[in-house]
C-alpha atoms as a PDB file:
ATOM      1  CA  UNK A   1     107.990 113.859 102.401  1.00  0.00           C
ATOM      2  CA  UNK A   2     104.380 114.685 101.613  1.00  0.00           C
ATOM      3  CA  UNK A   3     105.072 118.401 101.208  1.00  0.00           C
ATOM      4  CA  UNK A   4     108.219 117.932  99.304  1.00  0.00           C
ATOM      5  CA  UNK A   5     105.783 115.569  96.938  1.00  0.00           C
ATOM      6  CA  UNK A   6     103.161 118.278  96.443  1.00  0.00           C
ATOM      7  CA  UNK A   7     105.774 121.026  96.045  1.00  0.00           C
ATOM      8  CA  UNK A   8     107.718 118.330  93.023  1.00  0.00           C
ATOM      9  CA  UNK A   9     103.682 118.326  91.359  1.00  0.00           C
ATOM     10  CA  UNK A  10     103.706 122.440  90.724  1.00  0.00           C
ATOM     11  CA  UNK A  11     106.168 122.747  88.177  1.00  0.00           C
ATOM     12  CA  UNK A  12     104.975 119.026  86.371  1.00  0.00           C
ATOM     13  CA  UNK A  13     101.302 120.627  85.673  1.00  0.00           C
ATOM     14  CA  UNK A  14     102.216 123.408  84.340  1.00  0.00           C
ATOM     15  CA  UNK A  15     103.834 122.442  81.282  1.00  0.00           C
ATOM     16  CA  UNK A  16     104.771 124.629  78.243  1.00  0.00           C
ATOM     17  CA  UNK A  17     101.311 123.417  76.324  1.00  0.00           C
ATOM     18  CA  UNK A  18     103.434 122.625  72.789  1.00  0.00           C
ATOM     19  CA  UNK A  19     103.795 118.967  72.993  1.00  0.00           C
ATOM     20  CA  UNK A  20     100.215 118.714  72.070  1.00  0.00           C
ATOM     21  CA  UNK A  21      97.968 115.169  72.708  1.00  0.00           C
ATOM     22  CA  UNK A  22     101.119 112.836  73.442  1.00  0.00           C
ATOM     23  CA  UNK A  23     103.155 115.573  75.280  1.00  0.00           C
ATOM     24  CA  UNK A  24      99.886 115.824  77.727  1.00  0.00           C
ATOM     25  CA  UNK A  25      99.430 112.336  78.235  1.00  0.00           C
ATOM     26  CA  UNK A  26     102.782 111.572  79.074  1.00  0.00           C
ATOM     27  CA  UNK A  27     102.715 114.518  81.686  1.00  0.00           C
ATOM     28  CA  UNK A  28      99.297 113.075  82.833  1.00  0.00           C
ATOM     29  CA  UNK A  29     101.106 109.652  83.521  1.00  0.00           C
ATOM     30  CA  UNK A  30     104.327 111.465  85.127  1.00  0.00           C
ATOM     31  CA  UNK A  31     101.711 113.585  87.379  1.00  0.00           C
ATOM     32  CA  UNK A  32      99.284 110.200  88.608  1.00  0.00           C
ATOM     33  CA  UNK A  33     103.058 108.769  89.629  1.00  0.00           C
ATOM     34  CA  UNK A  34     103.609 112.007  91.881  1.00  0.00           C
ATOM     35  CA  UNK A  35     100.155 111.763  93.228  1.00  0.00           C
ATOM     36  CA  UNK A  36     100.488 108.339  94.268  1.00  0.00           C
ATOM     37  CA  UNK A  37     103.892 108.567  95.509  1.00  0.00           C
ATOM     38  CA  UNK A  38     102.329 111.601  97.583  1.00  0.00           C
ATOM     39  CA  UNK A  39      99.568 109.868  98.927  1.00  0.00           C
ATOM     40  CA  UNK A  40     101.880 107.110  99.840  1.00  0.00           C
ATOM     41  CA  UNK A  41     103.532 109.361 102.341  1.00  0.00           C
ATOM     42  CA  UNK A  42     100.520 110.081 104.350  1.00  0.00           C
ATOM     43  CA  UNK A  43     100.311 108.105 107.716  1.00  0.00           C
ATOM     44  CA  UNK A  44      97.473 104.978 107.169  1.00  0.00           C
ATOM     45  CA  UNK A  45      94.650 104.574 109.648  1.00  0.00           C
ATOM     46  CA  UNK A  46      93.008 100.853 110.778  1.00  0.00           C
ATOM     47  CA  UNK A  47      90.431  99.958 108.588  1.00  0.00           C
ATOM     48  CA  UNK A  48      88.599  98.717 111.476  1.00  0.00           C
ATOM     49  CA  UNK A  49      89.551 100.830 114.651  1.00  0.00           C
ATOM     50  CA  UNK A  50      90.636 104.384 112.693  1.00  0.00           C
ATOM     51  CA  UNK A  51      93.971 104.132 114.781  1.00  0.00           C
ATOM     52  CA  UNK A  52      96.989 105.773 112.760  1.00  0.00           C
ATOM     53  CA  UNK A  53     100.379 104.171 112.624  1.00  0.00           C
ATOM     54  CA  UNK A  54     102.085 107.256 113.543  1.00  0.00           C
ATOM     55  CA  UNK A  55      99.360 106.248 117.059  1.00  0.00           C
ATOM     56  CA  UNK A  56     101.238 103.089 117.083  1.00  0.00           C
ATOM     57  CA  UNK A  57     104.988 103.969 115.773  1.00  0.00           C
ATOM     58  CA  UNK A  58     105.092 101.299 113.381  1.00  0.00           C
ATOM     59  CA  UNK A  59     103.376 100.600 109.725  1.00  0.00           C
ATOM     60  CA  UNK A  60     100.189  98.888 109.555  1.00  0.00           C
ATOM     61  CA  UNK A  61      99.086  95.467 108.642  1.00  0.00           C
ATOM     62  CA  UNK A  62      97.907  95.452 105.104  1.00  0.00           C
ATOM     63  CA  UNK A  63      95.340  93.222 103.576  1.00  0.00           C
ATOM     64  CA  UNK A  64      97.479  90.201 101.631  1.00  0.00           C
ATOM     65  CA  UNK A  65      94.623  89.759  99.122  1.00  0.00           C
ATOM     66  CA  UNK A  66      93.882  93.694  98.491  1.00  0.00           C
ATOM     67  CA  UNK A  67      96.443  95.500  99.460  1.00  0.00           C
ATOM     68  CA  UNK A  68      93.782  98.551  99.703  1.00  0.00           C
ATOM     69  CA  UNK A  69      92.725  97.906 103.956  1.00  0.00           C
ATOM     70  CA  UNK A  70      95.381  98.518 106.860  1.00  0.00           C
ATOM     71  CA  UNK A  71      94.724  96.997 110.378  1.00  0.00           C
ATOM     72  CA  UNK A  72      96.977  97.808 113.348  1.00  0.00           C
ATOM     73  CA  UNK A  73      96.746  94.155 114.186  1.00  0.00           C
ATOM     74  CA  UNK A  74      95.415  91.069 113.782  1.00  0.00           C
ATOM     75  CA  UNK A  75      92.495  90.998 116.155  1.00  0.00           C
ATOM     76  CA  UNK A  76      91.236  94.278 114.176  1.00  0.00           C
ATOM     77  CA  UNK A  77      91.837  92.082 110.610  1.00  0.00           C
ATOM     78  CA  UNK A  78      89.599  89.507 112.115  1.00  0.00           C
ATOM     79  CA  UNK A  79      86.774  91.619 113.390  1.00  0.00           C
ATOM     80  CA  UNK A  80      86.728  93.414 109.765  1.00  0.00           C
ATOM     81  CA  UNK A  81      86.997  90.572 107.522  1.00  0.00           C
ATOM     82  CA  UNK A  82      82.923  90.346 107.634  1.00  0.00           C
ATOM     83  CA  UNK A  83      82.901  93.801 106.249  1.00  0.00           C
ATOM     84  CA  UNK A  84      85.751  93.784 104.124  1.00  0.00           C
ATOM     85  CA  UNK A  85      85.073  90.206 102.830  1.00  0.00           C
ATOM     86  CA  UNK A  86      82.034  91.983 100.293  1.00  0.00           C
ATOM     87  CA  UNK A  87      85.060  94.026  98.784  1.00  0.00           C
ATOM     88  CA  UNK A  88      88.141  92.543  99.050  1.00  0.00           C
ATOM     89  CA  UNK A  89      89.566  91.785  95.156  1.00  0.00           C
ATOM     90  CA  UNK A  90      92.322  89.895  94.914  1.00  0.00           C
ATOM     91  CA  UNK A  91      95.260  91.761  93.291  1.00  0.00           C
ATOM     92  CA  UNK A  92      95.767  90.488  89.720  1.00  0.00           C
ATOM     93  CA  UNK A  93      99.818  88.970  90.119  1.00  0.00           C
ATOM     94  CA  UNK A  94     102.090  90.438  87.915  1.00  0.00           C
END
């Protein structure tokens, strides 16, 4: 999936140049879309033990409040939450 990502981002940056300022933001928009859908694709790894699901065979725990730390279960949440506590931001609700 990842490669097939990276392989869709090619032809998106190149563009023809003519669309000028709005032309390059909208590409810019439609290329941070592919990046993240990329990026998305790669295995995670435990925020507290570096274990990566494709290790484990399953996805990851993921942090309710954040959404941005992983944990492979919940004795590795626990034993992170001192750490991650100083930058866990809760996700604004949409």
């Amino acid at each position: 999936r990842v490669d097939a990502a990276l392989r869709a981002l090619l032809p998106k940056c190149a563009g023809d140049g003519s669309s000028g300022f709005r032309g390059e933001a909208a590409r810019l928009e439609e290329l941070e879309l592919l990046v993240t859908s990329a990026l998305s694709a790669l295995p995670r790894a435990c925020s507290h033990c570096g274990c990566h699901s494709l290790q484990l065979g399953r996805p990851l725990l993921k942090c309710t409040a954040c959404a941005g730390a992983f944990y492979c279960n919940r004795d590795c949440q626990r034993k992170a939450w001192p750490s991650h506590t100083l930058s866990c931001q809760k996700k604004p609700s949409s």
